[in-house]
N, C-alpha and C. Protein backbone atom coordinates (compact mmCIF):
# COMPACT_ATOMS: atom_id res chain seq x y z
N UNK A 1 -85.46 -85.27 120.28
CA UNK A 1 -85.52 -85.39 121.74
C UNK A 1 -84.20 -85.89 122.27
N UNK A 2 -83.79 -85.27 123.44
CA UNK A 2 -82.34 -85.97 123.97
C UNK A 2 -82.55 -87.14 124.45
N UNK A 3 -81.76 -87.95 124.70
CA UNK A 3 -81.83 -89.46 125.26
C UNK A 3 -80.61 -89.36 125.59
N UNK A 4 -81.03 -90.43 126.93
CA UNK A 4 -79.64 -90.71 128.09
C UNK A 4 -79.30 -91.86 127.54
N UNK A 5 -78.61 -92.23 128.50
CA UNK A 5 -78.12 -93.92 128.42
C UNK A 5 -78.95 -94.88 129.63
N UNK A 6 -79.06 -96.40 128.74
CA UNK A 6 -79.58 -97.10 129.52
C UNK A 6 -80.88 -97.02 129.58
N UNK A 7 -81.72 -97.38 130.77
CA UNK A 7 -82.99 -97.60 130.58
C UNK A 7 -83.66 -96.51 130.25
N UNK A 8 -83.51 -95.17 130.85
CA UNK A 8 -83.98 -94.39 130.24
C UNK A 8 -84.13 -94.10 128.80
N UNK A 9 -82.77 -94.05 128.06
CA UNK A 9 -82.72 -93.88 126.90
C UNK A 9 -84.26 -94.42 125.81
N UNK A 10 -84.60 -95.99 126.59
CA UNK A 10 -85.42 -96.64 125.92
C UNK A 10 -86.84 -95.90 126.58
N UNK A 11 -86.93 -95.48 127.78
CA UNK A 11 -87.99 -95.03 128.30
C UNK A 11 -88.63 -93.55 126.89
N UNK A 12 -87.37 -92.87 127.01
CA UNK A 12 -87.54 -91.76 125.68
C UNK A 12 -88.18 -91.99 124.77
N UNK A 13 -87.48 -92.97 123.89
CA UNK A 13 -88.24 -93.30 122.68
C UNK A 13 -89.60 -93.93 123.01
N UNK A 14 -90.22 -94.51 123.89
CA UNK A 14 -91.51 -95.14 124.32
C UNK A 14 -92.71 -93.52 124.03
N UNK A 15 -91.99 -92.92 124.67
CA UNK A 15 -92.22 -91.54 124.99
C UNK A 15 -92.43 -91.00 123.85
N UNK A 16 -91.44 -90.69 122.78
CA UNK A 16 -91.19 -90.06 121.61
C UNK A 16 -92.30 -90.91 120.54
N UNK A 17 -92.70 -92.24 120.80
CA UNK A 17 -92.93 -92.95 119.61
C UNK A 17 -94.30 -92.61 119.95
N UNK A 18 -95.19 -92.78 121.19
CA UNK A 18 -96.60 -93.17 121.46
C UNK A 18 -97.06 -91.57 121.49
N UNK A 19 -96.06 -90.48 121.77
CA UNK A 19 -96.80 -88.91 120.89
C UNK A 19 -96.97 -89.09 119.50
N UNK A 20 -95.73 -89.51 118.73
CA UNK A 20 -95.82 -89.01 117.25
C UNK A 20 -97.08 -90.18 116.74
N UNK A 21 -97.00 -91.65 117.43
CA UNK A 21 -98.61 -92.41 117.16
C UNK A 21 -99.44 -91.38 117.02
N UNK A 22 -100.00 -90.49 118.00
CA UNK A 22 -101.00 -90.35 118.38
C UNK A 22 -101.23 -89.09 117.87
N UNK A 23 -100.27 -88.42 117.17
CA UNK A 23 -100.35 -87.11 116.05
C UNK A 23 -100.49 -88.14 114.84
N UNK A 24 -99.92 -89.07 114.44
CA UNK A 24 -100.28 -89.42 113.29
C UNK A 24 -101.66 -89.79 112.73
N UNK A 25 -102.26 -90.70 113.94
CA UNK A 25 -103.58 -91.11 113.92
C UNK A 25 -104.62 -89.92 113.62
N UNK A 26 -103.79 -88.74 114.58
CA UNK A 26 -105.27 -87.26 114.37
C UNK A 26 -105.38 -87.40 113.07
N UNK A 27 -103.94 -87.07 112.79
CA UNK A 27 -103.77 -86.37 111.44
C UNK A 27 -104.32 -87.21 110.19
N UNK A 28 -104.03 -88.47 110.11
CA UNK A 28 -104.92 -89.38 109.32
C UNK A 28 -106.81 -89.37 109.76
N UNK A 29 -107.24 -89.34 110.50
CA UNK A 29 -108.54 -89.55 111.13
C UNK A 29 -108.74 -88.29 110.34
N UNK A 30 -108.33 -87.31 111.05
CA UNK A 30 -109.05 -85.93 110.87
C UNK A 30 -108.83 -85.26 109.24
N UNK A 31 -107.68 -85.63 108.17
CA UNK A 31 -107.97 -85.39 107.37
C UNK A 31 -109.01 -86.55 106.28
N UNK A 32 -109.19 -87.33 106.60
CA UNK A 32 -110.72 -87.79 105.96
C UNK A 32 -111.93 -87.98 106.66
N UNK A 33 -111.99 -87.55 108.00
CA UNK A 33 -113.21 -87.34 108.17
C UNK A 33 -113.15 -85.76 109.18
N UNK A 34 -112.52 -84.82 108.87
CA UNK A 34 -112.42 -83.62 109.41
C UNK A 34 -112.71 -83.52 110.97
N UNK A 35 -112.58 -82.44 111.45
CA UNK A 35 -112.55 -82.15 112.96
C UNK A 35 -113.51 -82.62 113.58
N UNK A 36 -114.42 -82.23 113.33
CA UNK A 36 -115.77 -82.86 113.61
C UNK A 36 -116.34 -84.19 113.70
N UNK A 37 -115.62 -84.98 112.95
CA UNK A 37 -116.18 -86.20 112.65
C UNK A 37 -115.35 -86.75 113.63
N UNK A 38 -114.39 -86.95 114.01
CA UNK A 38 -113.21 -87.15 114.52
C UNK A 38 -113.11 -87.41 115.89
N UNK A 39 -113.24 -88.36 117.03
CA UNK A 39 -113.33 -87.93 118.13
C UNK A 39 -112.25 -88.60 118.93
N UNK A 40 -111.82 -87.73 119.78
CA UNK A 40 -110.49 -88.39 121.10
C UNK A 40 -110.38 -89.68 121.03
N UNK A 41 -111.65 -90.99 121.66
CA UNK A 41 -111.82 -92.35 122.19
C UNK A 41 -111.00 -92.77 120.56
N UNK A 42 -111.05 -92.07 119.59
CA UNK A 42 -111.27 -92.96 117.70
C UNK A 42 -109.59 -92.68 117.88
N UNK A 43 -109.22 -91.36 118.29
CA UNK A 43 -107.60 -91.20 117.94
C UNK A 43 -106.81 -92.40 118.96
N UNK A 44 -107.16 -92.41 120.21
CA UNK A 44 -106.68 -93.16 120.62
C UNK A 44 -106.48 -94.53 120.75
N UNK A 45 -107.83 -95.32 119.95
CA UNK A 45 -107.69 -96.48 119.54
C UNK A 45 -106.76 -96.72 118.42
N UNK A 46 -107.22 -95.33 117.46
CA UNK A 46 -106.22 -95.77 116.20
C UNK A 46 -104.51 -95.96 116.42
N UNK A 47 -104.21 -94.90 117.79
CA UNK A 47 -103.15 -95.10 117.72
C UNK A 47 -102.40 -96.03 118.84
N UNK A 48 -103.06 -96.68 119.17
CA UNK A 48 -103.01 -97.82 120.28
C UNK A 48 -102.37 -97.24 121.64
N UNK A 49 -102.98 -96.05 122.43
CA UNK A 49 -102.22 -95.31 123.05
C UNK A 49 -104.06 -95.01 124.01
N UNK A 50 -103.90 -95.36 125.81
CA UNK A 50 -104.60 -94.62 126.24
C UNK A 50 -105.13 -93.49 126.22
N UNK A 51 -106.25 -93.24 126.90
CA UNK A 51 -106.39 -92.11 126.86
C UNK A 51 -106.17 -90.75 127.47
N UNK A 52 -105.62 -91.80 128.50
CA UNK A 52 -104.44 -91.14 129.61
C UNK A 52 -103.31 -90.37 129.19
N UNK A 53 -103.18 -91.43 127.92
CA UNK A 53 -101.72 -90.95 127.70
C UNK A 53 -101.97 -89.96 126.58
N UNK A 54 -102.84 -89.76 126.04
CA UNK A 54 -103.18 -88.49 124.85
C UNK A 54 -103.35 -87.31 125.41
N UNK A 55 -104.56 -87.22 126.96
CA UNK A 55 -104.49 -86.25 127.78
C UNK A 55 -103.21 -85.59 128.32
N UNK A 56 -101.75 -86.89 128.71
CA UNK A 56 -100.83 -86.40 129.02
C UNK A 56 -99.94 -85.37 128.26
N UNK A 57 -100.02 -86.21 126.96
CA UNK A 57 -99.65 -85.23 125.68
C UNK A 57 -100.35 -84.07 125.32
N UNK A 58 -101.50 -83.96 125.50
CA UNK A 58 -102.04 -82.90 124.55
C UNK A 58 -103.01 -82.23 125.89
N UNK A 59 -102.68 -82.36 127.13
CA UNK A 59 -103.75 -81.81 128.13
C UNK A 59 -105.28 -80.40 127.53
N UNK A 60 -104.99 -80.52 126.57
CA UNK A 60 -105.73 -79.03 125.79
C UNK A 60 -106.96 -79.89 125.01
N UNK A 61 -106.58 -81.21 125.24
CA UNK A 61 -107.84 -81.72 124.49
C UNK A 61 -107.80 -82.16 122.87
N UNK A 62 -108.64 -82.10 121.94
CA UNK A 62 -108.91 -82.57 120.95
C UNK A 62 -108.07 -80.94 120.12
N UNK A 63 -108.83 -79.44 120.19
CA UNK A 63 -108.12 -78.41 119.71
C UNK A 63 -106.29 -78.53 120.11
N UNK A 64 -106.20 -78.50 121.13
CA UNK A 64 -104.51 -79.23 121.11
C UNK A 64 -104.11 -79.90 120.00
N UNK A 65 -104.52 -81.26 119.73
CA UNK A 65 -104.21 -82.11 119.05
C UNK A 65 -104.04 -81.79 117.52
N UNK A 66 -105.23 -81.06 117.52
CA UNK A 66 -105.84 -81.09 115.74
C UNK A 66 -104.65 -79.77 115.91
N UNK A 67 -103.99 -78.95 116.64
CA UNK A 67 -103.43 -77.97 115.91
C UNK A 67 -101.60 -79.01 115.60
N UNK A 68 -101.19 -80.02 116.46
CA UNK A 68 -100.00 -80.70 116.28
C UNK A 68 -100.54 -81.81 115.14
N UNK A 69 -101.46 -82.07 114.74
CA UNK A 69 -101.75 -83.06 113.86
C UNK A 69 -101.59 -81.70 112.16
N UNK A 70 -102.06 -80.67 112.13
CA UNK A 70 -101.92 -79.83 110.88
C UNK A 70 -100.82 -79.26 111.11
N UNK A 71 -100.06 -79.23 112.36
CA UNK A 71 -98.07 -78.70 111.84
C UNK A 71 -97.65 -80.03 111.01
N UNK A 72 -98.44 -81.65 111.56
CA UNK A 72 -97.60 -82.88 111.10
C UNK A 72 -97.71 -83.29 109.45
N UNK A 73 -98.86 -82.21 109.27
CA UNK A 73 -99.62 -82.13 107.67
C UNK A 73 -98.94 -81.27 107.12
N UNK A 74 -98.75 -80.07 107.62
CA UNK A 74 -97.64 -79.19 106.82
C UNK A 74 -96.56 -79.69 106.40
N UNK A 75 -95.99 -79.94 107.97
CA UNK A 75 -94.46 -81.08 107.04
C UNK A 75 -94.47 -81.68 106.13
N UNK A 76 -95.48 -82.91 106.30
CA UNK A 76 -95.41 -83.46 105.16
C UNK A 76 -95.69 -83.14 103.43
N UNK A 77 -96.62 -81.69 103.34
CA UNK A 77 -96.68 -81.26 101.92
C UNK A 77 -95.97 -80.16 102.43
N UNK A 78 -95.35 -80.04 103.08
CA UNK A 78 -93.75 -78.79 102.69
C UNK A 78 -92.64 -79.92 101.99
N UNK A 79 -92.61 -80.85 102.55
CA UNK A 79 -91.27 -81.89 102.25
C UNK A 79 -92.03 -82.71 100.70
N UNK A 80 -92.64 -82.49 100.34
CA UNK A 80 -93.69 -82.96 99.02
C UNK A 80 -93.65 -82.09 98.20
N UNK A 81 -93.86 -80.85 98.58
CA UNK A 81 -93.65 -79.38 96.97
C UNK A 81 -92.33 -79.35 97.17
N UNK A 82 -91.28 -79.17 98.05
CA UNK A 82 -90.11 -78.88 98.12
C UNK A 82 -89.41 -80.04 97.34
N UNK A 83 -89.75 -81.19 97.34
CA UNK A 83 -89.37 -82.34 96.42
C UNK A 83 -89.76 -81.83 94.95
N UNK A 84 -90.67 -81.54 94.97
CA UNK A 84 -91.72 -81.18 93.15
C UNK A 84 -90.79 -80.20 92.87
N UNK A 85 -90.80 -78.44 93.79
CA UNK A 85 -90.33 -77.92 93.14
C UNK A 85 -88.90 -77.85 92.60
N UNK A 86 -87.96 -78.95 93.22
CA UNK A 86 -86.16 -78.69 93.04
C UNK A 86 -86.13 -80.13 92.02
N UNK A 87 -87.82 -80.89 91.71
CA UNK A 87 -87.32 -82.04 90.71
C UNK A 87 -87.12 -81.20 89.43
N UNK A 88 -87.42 -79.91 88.68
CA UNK A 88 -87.15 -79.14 87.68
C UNK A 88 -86.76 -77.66 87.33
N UNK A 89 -86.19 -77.59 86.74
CA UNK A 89 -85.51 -76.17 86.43
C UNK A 89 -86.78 -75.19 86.34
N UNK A 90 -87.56 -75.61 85.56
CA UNK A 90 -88.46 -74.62 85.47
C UNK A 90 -89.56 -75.03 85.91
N UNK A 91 -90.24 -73.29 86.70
CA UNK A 91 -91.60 -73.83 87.62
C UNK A 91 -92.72 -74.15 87.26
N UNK A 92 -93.01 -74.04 86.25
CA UNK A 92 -94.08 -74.55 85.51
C UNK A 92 -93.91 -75.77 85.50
N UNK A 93 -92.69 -76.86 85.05
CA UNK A 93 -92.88 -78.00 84.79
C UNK A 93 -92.67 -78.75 86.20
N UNK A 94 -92.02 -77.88 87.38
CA UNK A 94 -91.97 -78.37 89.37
C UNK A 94 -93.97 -78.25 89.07
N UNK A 95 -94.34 -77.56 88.57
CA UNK A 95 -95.47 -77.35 89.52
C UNK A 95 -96.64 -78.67 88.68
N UNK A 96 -96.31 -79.10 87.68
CA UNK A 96 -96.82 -80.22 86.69
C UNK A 96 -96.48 -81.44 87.78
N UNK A 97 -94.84 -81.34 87.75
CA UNK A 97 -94.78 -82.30 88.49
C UNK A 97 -95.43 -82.84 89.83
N UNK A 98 -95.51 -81.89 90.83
CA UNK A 98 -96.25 -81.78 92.00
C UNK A 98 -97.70 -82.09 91.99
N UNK A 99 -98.63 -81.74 90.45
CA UNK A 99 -100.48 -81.99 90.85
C UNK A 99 -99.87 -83.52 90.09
N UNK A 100 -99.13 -84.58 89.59
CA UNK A 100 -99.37 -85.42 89.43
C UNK A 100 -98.81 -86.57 90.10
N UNK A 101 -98.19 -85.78 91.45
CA UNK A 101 -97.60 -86.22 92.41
C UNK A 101 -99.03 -86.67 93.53
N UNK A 102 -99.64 -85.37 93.54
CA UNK A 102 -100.38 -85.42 94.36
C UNK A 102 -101.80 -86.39 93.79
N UNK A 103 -101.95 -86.90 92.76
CA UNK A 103 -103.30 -86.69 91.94
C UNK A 103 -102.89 -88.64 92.05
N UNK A 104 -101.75 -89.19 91.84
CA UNK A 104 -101.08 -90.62 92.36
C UNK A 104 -101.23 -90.66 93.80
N UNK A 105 -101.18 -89.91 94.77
CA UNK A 105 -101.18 -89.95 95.98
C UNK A 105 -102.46 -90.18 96.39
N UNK A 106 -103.38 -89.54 95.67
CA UNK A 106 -105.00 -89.37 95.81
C UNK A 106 -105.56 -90.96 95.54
N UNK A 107 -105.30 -91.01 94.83
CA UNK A 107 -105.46 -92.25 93.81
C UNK A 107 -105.16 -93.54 94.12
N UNK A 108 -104.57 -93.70 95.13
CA UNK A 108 -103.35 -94.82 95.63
C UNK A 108 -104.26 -94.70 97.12
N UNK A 109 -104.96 -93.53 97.17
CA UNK A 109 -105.67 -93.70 99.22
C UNK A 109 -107.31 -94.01 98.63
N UNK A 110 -107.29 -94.18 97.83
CA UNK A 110 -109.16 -94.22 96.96
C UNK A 110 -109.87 -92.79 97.36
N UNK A 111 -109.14 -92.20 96.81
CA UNK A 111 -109.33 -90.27 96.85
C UNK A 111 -109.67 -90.39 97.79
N UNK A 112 -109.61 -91.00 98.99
CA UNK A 112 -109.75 -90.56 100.64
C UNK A 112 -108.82 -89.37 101.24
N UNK A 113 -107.25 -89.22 101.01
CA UNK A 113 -106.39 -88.61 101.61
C UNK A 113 -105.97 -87.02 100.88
N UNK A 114 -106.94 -86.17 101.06
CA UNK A 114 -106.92 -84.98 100.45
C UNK A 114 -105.86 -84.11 101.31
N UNK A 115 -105.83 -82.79 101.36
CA UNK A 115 -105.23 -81.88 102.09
C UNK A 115 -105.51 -82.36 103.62
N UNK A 116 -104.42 -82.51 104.54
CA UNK A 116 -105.13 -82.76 105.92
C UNK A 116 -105.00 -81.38 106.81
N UNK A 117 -104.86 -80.41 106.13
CA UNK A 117 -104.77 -79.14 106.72
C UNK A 117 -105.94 -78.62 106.50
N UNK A 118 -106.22 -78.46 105.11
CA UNK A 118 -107.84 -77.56 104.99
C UNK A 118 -108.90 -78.68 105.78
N UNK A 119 -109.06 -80.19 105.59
CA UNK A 119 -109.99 -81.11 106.39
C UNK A 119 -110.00 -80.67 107.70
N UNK A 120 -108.85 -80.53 108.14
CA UNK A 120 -109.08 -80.37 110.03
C UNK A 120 -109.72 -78.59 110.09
N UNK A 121 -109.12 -77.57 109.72
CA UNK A 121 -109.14 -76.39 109.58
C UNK A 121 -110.56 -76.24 109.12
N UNK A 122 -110.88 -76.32 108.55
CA UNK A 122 -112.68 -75.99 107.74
C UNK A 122 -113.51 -76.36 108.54
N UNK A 123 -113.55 -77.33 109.69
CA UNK A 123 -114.53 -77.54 110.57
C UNK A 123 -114.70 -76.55 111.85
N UNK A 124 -113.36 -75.55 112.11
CA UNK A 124 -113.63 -75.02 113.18
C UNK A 124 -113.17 -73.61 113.18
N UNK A 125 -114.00 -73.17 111.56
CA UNK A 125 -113.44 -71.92 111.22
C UNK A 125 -114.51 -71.16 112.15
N UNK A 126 -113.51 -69.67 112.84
CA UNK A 126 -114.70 -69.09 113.59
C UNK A 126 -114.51 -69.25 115.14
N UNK A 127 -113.97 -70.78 115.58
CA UNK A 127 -114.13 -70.68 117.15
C UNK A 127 -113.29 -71.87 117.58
N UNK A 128 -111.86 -71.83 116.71
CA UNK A 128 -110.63 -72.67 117.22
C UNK A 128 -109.44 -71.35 116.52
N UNK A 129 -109.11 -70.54 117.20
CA UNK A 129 -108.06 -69.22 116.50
C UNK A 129 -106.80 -70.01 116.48
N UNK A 130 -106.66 -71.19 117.58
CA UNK A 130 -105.17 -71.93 117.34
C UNK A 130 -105.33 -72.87 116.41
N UNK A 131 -105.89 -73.28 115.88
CA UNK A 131 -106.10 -74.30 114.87
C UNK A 131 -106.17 -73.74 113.65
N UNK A 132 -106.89 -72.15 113.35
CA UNK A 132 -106.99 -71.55 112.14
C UNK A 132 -105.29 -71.14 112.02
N UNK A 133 -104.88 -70.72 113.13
CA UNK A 133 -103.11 -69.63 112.83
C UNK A 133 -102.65 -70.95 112.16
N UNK A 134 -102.85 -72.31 112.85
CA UNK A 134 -101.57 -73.17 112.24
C UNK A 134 -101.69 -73.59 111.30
N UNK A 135 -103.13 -73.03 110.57
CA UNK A 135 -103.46 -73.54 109.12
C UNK A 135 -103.02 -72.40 108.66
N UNK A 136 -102.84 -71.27 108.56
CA UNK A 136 -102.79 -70.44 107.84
C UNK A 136 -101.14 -70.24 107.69
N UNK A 137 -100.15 -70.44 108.73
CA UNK A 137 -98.94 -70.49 109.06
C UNK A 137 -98.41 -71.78 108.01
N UNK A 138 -99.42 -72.68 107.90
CA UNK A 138 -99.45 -73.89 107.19
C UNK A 138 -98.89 -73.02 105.51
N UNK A 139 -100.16 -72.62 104.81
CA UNK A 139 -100.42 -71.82 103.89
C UNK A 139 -99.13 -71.04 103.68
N UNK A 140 -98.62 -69.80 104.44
CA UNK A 140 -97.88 -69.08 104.11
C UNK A 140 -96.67 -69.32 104.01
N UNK A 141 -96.06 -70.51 104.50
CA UNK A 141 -94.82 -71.52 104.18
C UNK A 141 -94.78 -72.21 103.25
N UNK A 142 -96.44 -72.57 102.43
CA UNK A 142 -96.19 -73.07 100.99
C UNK A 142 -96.07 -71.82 100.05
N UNK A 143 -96.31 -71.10 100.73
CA UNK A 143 -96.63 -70.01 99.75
C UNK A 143 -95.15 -69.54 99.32
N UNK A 144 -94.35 -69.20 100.55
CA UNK A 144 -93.11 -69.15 100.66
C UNK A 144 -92.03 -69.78 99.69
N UNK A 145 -92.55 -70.54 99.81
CA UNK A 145 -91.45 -72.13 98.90
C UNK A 145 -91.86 -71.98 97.19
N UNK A 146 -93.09 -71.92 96.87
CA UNK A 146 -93.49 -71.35 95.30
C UNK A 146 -92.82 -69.95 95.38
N UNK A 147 -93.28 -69.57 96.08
CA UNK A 147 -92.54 -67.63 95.87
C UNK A 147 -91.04 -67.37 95.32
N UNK A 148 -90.19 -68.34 96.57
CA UNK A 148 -88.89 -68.74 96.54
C UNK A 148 -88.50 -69.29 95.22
N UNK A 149 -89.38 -70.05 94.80
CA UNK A 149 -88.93 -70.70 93.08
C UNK A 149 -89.17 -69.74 92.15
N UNK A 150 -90.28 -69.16 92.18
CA UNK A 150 -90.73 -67.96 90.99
C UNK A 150 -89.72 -67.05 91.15
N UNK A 151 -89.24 -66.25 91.53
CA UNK A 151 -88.45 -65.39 91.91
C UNK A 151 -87.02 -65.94 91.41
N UNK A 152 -86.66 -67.24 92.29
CA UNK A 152 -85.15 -68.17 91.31
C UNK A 152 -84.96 -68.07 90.24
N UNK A 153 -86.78 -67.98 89.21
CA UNK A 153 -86.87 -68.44 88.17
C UNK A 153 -86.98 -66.71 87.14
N UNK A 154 -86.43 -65.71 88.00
CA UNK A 154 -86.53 -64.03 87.64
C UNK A 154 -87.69 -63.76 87.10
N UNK A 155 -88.63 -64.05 88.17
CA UNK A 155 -90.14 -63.30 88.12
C UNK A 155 -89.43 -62.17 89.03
N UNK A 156 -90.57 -60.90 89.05
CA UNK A 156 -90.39 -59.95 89.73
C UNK A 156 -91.31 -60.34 91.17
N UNK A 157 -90.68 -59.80 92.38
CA UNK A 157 -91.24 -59.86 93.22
C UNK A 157 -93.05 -59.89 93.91
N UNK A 158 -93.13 -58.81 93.51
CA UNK A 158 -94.73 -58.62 93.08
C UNK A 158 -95.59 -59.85 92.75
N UNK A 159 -95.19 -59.69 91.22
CA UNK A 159 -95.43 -61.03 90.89
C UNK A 159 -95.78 -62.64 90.96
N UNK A 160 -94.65 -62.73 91.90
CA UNK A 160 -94.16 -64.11 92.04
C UNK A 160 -94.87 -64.17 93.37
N UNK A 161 -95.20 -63.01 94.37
CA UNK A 161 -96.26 -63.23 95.23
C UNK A 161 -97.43 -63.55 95.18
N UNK A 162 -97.96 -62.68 94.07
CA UNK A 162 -99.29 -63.02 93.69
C UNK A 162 -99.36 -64.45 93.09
N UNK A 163 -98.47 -64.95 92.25
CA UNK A 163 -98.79 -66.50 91.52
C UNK A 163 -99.06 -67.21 92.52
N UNK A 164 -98.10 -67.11 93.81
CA UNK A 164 -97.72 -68.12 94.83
C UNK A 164 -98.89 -68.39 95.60
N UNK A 165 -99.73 -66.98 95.17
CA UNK A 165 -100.96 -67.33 96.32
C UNK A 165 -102.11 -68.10 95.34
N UNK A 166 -102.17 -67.48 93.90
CA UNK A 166 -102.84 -68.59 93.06
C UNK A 166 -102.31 -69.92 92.90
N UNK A 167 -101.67 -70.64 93.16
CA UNK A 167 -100.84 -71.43 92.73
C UNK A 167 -101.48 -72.65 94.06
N UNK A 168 -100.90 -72.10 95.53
CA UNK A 168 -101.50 -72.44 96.84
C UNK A 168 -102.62 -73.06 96.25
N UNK A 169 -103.88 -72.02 96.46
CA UNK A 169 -105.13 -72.02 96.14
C UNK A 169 -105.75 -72.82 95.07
N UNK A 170 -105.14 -73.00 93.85
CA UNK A 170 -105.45 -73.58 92.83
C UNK A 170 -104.85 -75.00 92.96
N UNK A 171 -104.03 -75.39 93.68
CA UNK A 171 -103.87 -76.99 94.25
C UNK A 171 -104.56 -77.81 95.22
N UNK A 172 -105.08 -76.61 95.90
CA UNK A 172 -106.16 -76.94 96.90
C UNK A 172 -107.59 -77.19 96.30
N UNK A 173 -108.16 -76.41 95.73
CA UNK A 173 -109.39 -76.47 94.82
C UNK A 173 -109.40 -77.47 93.89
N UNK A 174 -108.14 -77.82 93.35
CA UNK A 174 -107.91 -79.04 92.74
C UNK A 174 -107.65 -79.91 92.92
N UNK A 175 -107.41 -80.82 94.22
CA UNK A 175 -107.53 -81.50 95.16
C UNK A 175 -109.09 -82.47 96.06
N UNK A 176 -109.81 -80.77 96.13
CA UNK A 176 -110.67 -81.18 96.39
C UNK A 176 -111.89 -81.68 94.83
N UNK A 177 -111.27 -80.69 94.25
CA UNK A 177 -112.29 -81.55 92.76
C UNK A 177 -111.81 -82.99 92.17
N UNK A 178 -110.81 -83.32 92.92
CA UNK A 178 -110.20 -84.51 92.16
C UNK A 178 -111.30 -85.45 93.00
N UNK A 179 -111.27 -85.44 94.31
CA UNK A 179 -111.72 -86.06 95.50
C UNK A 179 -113.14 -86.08 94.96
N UNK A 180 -113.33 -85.13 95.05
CA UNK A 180 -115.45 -85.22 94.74
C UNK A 180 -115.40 -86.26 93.33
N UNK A 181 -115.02 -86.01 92.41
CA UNK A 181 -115.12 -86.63 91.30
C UNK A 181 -114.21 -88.12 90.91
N UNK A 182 -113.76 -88.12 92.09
CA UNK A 182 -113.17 -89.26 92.07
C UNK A 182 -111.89 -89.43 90.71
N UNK A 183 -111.51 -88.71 90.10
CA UNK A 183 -110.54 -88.56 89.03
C UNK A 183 -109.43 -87.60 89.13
N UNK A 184 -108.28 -88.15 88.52
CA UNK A 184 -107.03 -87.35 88.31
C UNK A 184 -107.16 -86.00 87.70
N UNK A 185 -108.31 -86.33 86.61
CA UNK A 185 -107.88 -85.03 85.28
C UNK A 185 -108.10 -83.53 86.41
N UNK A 186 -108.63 -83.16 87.35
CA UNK A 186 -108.61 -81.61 88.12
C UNK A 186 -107.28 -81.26 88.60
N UNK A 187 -106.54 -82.23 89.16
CA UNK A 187 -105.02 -81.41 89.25
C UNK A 187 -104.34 -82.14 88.15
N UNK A 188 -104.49 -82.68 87.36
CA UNK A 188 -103.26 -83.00 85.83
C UNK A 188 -103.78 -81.51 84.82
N UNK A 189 -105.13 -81.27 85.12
CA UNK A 189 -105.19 -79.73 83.77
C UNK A 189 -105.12 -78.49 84.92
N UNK A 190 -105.15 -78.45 86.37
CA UNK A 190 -104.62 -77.52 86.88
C UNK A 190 -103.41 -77.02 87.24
N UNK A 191 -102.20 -78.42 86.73
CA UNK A 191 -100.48 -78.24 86.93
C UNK A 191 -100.36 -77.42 85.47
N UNK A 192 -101.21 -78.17 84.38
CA UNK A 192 -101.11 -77.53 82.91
C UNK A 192 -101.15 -76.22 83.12
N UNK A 193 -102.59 -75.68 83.30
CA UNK A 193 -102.59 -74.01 83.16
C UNK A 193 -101.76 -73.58 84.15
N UNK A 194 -101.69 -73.50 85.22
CA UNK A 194 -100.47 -72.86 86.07
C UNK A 194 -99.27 -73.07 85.16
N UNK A 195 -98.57 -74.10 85.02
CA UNK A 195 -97.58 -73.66 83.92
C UNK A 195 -97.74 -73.08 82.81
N UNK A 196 -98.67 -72.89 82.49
CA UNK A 196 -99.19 -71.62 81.32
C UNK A 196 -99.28 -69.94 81.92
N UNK A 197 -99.81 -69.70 82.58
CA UNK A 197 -99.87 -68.70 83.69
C UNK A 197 -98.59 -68.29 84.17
N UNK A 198 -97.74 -69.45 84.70
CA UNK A 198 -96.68 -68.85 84.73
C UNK A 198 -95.36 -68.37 83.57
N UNK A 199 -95.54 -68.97 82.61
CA UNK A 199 -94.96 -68.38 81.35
C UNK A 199 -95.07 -67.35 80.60
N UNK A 200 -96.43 -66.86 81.18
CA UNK A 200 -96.57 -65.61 80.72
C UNK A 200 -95.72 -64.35 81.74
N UNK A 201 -95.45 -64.34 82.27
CA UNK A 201 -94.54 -63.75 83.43
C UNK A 201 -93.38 -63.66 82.87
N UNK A 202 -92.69 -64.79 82.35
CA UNK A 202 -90.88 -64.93 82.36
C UNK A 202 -91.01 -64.09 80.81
């Protein structure tokens, strides 16, 4: 955001800080207790921000919100695999690295803090189309970033599309089995076989 000088300048950041509160709060609220569970009065307490001032931000309501709260979820597991995948040469052992990245992350929130993209997204499949695009826009930018490595790593194109979409998918499913079961071992033996899977390729 630009900022002037002087009082304004500080007016900005007041500005800048009590939106990104109040995306953070969705985005925490709504990925452990999903869209549904989730309501305006809860975001705005959490994020110590009227409700005036959430309306001002997000005039579209709660679907507003939940779609800037899953771009604020993307970022953060785009800037999370993009870390996994450039910590190793080879993608099998980025992609090891990443479910035991995530499986410590799990583990460290008391398996509360799963995907906050599929949590918000799964409650309003069917009759929120802006909330499904930014999940799916979500999706095809991770997909992107595995693709981008397989391919580095001289998979053939084809290929390295199709893994990228098993790969997605199979971190997600393993995520949520870690969560139900309360244990690491669903993404520590789902980084394993994906790096098996993908060795058969190179």
């Amino acid at each position: 955001m630009k900022t002037t000088k002087g009082n304004d300048a500080g007016a900005d950041t007041t500005v800048l800080d009590t939106r990104e509160r109040i995306v953070r709060a969705a985005s925490r609220l709504m990925q452990r207790q999903g869209y549904d569970g989730t309501g305006i009065k809860q975001i705005s307490q959490e994020a110590g921000a009227t409700l005036g001032s959430l309306y001002h931000f997000f005039p579209g309501g709660k679907q507003e919100l939940a779609v800037a709260a899953i771009h604020h979820g993307d970022r953060e597991f785009t800037d999370l695999l993009r870390g996994a995948l450039e910590s190793a040469e080879d993608p099998g052992d980025a992609l090891m690295a990443c479910t035991g990245t995530l499986a410590r992350i799990l583990r460290e929130s008391d398996w509360a803090d799963g995907c906050p993209v599929t949590a918000t997204a799964l409650g309003t499949a069917g009759r929120a189309p802006d909330i499904q695009r930014a999940a799916a826009e979500a999706f095809a930018r991770w997909r992107g970033l595995v693709h981008a490595k397989l391919t580095g790593a001289g998979l053939a194109d084809d290929d390295a599309r199709d893994l990228a979409h098993t790969v997605i998918s199979t971190l997600e499913g393993a995520e949520l089995a870690a969560q139900v079961s309360r244990s690491e071992e669903p993404l520590h033996t789902a980084g394993r076989h994906l790096a098996r899977l993908i060795a058969c390729y190179r």
